[in-house]
N, C-alpha and C. Protein backbone atom coordinates (compact mmCIF):
# COMPACT_ATOMS: atom_id res chain seq x y z
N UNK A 1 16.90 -43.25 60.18
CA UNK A 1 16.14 -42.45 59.23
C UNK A 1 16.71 -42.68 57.83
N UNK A 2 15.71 -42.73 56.80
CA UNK A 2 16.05 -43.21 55.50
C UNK A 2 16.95 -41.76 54.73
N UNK A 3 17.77 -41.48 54.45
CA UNK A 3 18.20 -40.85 53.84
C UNK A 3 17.46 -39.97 52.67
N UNK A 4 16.84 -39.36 52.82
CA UNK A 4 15.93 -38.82 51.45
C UNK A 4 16.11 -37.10 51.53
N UNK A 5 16.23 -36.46 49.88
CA UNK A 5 16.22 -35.34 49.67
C UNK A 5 14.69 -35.22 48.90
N UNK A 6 14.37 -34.12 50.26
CA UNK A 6 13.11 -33.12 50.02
C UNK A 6 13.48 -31.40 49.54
N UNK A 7 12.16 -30.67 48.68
CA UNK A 7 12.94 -29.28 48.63
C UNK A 7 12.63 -28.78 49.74
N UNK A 8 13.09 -27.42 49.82
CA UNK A 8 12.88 -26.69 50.67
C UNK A 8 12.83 -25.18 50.31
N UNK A 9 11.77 -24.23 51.15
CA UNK A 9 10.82 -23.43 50.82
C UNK A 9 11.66 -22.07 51.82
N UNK A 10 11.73 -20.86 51.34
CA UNK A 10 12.06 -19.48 52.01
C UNK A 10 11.11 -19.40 53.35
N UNK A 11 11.24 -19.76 54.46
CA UNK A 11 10.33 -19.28 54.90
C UNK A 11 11.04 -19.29 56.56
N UNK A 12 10.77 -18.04 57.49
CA UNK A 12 11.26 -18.15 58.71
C UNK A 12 10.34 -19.22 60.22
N UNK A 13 10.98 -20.05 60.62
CA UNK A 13 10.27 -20.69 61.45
C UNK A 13 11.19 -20.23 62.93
N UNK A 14 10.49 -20.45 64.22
CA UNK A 14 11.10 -20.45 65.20
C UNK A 14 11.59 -21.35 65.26
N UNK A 15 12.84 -21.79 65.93
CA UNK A 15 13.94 -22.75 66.40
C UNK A 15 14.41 -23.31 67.53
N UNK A 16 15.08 -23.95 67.90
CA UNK A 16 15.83 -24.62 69.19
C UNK A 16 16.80 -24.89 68.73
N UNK A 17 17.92 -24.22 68.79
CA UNK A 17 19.75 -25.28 68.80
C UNK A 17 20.21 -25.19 69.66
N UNK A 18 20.46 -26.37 70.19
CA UNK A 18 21.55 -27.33 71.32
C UNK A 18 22.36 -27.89 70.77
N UNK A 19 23.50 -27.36 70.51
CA UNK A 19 24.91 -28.14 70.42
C UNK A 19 25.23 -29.26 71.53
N UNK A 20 25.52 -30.23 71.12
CA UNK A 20 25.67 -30.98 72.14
C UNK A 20 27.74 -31.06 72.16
N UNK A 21 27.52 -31.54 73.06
CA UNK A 21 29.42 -31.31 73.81
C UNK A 21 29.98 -32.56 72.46
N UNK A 22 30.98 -32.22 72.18
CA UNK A 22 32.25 -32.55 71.64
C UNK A 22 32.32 -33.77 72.12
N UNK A 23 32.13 -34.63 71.05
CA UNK A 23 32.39 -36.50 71.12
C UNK A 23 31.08 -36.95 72.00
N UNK A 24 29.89 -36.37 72.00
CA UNK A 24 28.57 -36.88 72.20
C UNK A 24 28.44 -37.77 71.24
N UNK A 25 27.17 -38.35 71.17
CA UNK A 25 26.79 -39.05 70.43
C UNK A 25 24.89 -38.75 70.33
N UNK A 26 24.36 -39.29 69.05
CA UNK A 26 22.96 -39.60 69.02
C UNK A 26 22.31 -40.48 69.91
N UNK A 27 21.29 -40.30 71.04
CA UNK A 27 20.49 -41.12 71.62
C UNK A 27 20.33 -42.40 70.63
N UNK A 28 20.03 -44.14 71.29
CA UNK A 28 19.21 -44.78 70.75
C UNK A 28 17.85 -44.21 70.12
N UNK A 29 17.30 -44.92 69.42
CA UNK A 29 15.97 -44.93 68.68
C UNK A 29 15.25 -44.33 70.36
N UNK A 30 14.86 -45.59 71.15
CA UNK A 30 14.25 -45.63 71.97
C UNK A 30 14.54 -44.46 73.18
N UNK A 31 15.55 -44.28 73.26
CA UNK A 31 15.99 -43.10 74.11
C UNK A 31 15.37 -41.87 73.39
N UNK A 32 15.42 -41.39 71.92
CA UNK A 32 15.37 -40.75 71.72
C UNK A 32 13.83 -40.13 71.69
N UNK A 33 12.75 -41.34 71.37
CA UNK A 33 11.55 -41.53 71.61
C UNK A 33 11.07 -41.17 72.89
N UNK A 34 11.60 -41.47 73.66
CA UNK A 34 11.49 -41.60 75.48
C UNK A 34 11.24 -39.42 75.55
N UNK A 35 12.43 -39.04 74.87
CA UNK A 35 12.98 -37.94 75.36
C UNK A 35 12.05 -36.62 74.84
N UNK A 36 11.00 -36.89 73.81
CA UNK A 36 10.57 -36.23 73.33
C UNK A 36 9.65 -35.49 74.10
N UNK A 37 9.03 -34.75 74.02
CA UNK A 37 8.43 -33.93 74.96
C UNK A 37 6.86 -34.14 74.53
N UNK A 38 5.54 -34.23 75.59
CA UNK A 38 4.27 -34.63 75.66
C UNK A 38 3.62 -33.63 74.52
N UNK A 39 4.20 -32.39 74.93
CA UNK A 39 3.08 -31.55 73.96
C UNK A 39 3.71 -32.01 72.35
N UNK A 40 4.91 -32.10 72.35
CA UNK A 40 4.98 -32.18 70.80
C UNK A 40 4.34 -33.56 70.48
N UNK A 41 3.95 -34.77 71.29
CA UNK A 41 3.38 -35.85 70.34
C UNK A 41 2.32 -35.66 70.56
N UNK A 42 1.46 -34.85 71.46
CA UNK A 42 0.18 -34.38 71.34
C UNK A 42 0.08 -33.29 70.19
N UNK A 43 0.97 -32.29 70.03
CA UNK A 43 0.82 -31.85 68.71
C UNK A 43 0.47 -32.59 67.25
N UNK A 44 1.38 -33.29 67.53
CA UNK A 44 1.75 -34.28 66.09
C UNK A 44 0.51 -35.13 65.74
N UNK A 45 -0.46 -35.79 67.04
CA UNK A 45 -1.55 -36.36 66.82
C UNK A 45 -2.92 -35.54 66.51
N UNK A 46 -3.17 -34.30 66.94
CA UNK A 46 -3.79 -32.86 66.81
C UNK A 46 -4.01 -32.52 64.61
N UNK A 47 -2.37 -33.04 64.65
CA UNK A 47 -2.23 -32.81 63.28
C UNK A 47 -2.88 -33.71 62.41
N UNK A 48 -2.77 -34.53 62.71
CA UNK A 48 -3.44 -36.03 62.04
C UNK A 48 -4.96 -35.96 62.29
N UNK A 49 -4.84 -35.82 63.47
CA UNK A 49 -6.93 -36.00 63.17
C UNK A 49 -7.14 -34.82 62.88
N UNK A 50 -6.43 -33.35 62.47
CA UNK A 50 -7.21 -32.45 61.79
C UNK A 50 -7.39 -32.46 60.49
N UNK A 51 -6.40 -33.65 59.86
CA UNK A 51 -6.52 -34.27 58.56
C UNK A 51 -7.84 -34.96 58.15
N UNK A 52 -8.53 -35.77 59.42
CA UNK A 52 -9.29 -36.26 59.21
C UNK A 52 -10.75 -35.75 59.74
N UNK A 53 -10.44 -34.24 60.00
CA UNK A 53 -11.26 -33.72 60.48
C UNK A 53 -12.20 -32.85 58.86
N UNK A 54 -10.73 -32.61 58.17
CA UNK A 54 -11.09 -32.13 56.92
C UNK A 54 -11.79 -32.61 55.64
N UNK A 55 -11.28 -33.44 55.73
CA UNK A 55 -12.58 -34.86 55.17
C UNK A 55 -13.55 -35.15 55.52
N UNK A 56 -14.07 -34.84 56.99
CA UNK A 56 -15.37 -34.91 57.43
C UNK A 56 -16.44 -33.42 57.67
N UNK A 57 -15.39 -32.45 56.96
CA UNK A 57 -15.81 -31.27 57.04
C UNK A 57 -16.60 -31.12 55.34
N UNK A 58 -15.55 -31.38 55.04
CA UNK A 58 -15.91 -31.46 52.90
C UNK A 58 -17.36 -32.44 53.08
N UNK A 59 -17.20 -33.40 53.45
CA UNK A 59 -18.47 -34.27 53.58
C UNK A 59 -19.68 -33.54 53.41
N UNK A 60 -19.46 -32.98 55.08
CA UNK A 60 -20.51 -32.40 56.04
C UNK A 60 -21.23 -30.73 54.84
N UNK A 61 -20.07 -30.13 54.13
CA UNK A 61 -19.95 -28.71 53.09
C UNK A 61 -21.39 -29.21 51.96
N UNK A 62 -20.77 -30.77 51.24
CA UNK A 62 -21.73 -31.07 50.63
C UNK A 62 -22.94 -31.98 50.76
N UNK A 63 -23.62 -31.60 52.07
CA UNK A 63 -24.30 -32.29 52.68
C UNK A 63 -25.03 -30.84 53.31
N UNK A 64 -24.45 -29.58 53.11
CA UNK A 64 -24.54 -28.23 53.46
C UNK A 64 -25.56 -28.30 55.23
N UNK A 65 -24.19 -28.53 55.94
CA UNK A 65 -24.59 -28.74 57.62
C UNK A 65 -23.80 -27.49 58.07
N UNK A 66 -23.98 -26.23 57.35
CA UNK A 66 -23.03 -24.84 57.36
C UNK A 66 -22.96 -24.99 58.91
N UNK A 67 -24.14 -24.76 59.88
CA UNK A 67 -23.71 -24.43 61.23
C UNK A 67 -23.08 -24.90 62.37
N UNK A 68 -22.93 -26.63 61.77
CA UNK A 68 -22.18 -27.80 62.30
C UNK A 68 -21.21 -27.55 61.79
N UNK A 69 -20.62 -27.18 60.56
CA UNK A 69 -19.33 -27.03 60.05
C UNK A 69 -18.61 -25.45 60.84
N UNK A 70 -19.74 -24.65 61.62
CA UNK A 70 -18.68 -23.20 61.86
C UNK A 70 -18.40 -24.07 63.56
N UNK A 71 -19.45 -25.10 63.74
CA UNK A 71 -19.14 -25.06 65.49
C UNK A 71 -17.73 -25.80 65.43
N UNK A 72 -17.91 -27.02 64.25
CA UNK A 72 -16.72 -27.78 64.26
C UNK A 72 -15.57 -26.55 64.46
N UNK A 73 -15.42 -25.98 63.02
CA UNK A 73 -14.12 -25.32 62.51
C UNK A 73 -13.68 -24.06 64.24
N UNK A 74 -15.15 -23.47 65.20
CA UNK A 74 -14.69 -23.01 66.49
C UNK A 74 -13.86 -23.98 67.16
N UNK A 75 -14.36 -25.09 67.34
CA UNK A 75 -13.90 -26.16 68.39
C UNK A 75 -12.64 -26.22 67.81
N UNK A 76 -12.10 -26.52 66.59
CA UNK A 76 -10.73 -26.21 66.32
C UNK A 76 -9.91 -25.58 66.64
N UNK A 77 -10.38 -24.17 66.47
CA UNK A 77 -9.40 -23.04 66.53
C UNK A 77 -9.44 -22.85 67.97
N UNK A 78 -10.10 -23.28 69.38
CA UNK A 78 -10.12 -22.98 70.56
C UNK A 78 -8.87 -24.15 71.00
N UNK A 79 -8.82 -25.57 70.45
CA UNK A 79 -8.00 -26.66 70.40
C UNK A 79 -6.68 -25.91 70.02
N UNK A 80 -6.48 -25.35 68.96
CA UNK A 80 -5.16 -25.11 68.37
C UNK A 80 -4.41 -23.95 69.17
N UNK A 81 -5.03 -22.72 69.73
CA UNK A 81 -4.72 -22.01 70.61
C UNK A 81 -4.25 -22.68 71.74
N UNK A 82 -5.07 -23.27 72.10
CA UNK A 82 -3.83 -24.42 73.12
C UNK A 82 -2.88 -25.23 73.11
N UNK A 83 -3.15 -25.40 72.42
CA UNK A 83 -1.83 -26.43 72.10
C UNK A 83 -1.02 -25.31 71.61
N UNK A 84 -0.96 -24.28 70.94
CA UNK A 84 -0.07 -23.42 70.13
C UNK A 84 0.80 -22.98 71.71
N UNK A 85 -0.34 -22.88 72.87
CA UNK A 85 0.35 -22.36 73.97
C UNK A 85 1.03 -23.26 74.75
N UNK A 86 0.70 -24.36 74.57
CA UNK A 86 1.44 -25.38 75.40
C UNK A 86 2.92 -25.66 74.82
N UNK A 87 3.03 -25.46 73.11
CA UNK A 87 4.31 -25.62 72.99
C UNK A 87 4.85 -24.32 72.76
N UNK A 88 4.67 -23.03 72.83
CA UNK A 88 5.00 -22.10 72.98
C UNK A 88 6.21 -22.44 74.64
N UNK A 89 5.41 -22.93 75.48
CA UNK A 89 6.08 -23.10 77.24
C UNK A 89 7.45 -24.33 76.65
N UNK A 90 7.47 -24.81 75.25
CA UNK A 90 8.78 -25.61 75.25
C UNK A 90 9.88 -24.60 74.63
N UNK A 91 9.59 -23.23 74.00
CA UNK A 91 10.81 -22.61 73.26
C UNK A 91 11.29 -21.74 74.56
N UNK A 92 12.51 -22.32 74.05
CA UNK A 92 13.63 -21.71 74.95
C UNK A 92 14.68 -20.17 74.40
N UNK A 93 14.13 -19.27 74.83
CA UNK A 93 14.56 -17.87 74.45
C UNK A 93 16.19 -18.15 74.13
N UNK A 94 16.94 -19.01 75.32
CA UNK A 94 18.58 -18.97 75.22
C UNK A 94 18.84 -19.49 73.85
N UNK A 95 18.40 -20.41 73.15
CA UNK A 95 18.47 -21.31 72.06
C UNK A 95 17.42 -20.66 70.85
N UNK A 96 16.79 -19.94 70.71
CA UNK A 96 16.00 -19.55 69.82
C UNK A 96 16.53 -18.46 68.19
N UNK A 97 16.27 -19.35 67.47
CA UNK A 97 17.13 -18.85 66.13
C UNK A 97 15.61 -18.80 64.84
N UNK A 98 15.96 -18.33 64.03
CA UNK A 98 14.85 -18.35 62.84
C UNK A 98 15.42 -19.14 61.65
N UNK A 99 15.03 -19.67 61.09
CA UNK A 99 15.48 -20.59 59.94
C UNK A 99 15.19 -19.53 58.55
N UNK A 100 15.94 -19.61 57.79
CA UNK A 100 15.73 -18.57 56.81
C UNK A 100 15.60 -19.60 55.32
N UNK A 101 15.59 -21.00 55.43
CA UNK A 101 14.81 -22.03 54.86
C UNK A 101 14.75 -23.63 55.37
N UNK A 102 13.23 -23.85 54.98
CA UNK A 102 13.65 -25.38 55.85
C UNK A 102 12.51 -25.91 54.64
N UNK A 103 12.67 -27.69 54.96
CA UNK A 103 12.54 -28.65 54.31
C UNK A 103 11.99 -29.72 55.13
N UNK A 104 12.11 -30.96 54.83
CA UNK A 104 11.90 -32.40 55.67
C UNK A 104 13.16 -32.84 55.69
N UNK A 105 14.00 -32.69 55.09
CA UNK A 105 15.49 -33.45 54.95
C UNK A 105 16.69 -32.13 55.94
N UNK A 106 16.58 -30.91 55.53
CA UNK A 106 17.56 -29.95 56.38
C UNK A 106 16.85 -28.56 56.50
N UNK A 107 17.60 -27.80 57.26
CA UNK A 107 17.12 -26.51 57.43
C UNK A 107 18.58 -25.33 56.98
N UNK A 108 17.94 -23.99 57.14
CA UNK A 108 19.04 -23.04 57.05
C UNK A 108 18.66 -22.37 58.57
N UNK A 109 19.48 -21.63 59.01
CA UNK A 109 19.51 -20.27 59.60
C UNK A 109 20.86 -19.60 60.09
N UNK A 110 20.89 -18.09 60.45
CA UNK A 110 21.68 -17.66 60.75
C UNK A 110 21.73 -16.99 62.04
N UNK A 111 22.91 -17.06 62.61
CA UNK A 111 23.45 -17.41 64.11
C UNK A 111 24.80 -16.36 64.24
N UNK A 112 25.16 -15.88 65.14
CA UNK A 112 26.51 -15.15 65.53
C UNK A 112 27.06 -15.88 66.01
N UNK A 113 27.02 -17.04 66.20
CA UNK A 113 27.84 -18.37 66.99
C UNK A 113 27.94 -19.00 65.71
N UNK A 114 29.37 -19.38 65.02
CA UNK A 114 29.13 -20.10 63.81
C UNK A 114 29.93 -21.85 64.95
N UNK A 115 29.10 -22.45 64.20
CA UNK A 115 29.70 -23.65 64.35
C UNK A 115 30.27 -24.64 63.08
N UNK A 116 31.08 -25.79 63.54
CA UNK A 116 31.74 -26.21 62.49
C UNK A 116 31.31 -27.53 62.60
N UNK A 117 31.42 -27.71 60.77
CA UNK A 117 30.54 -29.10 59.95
C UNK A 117 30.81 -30.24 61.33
N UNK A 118 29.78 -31.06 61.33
CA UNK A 118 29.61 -31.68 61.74
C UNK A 118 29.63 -31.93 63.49
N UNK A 119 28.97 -30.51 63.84
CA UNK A 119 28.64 -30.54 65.18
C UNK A 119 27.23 -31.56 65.31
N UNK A 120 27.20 -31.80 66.16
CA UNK A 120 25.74 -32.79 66.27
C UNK A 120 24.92 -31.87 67.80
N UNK A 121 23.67 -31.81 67.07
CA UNK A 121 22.79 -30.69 67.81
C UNK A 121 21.12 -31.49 68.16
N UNK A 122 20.42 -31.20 68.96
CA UNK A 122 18.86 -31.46 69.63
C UNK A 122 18.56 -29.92 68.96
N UNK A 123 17.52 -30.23 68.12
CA UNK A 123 16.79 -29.37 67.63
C UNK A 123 15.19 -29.20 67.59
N UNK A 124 15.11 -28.69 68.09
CA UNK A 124 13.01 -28.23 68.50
C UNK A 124 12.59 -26.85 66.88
N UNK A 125 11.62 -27.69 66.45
CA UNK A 125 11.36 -26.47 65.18
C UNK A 125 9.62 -26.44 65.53
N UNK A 126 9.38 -25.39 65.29
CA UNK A 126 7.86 -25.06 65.56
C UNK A 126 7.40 -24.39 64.77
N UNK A 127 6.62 -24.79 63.87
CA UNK A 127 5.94 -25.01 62.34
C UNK A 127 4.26 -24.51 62.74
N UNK A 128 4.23 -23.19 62.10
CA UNK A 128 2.97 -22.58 62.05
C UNK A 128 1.31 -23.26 61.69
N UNK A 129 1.84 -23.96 60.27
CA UNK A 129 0.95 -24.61 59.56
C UNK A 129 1.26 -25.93 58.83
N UNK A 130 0.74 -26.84 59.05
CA UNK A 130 0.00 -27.24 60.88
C UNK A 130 0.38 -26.70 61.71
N UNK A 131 -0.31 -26.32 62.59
CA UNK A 131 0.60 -25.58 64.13
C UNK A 131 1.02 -26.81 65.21
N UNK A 132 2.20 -27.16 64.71
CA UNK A 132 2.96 -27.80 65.35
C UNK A 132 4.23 -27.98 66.04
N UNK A 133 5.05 -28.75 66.61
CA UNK A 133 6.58 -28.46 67.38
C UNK A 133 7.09 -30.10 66.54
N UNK A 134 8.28 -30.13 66.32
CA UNK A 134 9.31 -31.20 65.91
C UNK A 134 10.46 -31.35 66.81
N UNK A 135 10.65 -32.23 67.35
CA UNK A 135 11.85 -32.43 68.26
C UNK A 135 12.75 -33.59 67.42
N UNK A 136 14.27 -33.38 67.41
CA UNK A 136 14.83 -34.26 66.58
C UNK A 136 16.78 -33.87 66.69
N UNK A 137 17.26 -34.54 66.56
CA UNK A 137 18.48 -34.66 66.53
C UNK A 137 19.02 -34.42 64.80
N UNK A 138 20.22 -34.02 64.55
CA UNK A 138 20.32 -33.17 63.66
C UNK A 138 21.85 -32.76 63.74
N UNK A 139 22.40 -32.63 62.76
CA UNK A 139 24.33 -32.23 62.43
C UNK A 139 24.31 -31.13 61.58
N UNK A 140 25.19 -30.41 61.86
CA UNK A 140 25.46 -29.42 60.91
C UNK A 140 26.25 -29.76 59.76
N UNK A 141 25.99 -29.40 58.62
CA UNK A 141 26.82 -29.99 57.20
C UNK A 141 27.48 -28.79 56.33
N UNK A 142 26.83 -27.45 56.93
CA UNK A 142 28.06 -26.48 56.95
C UNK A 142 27.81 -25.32 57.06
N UNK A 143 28.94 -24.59 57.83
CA UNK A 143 28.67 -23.17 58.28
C UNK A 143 29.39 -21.86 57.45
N UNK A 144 28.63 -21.11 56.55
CA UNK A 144 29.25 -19.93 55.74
C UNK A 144 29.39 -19.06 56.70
N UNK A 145 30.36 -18.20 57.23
CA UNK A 145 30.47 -17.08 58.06
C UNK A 145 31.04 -15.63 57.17
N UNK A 146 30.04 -14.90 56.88
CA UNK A 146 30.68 -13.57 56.52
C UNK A 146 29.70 -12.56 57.16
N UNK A 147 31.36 -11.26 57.87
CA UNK A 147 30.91 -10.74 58.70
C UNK A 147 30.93 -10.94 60.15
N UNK A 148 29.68 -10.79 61.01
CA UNK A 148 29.35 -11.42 62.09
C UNK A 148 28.30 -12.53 62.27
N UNK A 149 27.78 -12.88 60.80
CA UNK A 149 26.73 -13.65 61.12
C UNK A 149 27.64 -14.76 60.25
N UNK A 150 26.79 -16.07 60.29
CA UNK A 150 26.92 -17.08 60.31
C UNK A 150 25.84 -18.23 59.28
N UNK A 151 25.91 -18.12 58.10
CA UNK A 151 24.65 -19.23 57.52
C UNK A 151 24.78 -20.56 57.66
N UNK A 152 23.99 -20.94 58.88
CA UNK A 152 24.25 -22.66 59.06
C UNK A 152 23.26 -23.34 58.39
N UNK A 153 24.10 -24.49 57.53
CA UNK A 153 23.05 -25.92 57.11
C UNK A 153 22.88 -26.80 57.70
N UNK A 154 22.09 -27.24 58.45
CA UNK A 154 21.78 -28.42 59.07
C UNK A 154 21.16 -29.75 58.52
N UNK A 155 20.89 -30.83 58.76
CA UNK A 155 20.36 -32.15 57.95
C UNK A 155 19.94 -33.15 59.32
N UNK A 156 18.81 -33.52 59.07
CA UNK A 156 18.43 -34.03 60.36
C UNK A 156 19.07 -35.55 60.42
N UNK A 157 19.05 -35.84 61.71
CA UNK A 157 19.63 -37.49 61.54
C UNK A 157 18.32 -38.26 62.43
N UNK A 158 17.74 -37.48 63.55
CA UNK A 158 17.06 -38.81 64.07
C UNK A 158 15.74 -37.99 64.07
N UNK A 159 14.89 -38.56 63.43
CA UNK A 159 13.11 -37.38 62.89
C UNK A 159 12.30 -38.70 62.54
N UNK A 160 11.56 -38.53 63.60
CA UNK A 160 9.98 -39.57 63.35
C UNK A 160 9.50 -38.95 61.74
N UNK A 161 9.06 -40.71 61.85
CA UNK A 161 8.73 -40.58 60.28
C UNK A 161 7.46 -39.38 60.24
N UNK A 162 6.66 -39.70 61.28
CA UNK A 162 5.50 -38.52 61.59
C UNK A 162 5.82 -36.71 61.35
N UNK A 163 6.52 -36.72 61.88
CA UNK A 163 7.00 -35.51 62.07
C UNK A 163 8.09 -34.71 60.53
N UNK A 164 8.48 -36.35 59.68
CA UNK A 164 8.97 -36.02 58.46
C UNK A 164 7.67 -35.45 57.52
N UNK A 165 6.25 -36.06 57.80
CA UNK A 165 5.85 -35.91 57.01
C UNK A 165 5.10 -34.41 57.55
N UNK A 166 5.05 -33.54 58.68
CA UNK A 166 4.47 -32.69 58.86
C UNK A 166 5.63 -31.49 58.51
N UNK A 167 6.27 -31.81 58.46
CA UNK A 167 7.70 -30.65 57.63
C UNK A 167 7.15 -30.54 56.06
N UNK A 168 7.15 -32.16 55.55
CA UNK A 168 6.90 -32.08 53.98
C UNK A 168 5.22 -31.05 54.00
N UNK A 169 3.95 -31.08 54.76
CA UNK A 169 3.01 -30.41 54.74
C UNK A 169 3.27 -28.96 54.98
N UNK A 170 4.02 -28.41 56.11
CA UNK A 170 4.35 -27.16 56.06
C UNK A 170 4.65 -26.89 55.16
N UNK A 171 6.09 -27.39 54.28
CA UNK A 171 6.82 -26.98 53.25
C UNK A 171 6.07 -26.81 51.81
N UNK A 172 5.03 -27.91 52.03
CA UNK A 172 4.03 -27.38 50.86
C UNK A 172 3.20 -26.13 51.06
N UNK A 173 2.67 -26.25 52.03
CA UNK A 173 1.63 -25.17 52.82
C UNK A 173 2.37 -23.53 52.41
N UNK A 174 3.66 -23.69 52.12
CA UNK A 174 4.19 -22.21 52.37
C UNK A 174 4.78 -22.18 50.96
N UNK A 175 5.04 -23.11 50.07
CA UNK A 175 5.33 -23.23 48.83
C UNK A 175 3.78 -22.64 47.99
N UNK A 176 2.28 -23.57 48.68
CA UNK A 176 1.35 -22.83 47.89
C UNK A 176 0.43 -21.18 48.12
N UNK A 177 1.50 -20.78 49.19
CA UNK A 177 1.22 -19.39 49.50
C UNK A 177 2.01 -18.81 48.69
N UNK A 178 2.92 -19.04 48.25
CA UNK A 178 3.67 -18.28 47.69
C UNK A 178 3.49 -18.15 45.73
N UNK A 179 3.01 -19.72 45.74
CA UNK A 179 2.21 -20.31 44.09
C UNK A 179 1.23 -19.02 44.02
N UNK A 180 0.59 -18.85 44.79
CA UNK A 180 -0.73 -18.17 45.24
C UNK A 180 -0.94 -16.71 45.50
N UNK A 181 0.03 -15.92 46.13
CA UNK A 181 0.70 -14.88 45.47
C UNK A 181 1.36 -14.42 44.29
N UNK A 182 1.72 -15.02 43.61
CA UNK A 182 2.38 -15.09 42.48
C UNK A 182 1.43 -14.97 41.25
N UNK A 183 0.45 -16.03 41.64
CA UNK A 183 -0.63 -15.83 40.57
C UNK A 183 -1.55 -14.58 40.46
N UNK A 184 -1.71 -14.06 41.96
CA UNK A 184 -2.35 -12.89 42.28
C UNK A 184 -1.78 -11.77 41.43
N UNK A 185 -0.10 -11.73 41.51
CA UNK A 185 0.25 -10.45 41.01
C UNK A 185 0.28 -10.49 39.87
N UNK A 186 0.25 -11.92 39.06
CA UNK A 186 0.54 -11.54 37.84
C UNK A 186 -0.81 -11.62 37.17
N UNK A 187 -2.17 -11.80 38.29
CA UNK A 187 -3.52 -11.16 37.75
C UNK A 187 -3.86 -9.55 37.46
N UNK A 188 -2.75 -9.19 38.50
CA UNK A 188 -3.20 -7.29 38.70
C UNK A 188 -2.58 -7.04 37.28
């Protein structure tokens, strides 16, 4: 993975951390590919043609096919409920943390288990909008502990380029909710 800094946006996502044992290592490319789980690359493809679903929706808007455009936009939302449930059956309650900010390049969250820089972890993140799951390998780069909790930074190391770019869409997606509120209040 190319080394690149993206920002990153306040926002809580569900999680997966797996520490992996002391003097592990990162899967190959191909191992790591192998290991990924069905619903998340069926997610990830879900995501893509709803990209191109939206372009054929705008089309269809000014071409005003309103009742083809509500059956489409049903057939969607009956699609996304499933799949939302199919990777719902991959989060694992034992491992489940909230990120209190994430990005395409690292995440935050906080944990009562602090761990130390440079643990190497399997991380599952499941991203609302797009409603999608990310599976990816990932190190910690550092843990603040005050108190009983724990603020961990993480930085991913092994993340399909696919899946980089559906982080960078969330991260916008929740950056222009927030553009978007902002403008609201300072209309009132």
């Amino acid at each position: 993975m190319v080394e690149q800094e993206f920002f990153t946006v306040q926002h809580a996502l569900t999680i997966n951390i797996e520490p992996l044992e002391r003097g592990a290592s990162f899967p190959s490319e191909e191992v790591f590919e192998s290991e990924i789980p069905v619903p998340f690359i069926v997610a990830c493809e879900f995501s893509h043609l709803d990209q191109l679903g939206d372009v054929a929706r705008q089309e269809l808007k000014n071409n005003d096919f309103k009742n083809l455009i509500q059956l489409l936009d049903s057939q969607n939302t009956k699609l996304n409920m499933l799949l939302n449930f199919m990777l719902s059956q991959q989060d694992d309650p034992k491992q489940r943390h909230q990120t209190e900010s994430f990005g395409a390049s690292q995440f935050t969250y906080v944990s009562h288990h602090p761990l130390e820089a440079g643990t190497l972890l399997r991380v599952k993140l499941f991203l609302d909008n797009p409603p999608a799951a990310i599976y990816c390998y990932a190190h910690v780069v550092s843990c603040q502990t005050e108190d009983e909790h724990s603020l961990i930074t993480v930085k991913y190391d092994l993340l399909r380029e696919s899946d980089q770019d559906l982080l960078i869409k969330a991260a916008l997606h929740q950056q222009q909710k927030l553009l978007r509120r902002r403008s609201l209040e300072r209309n009132k």
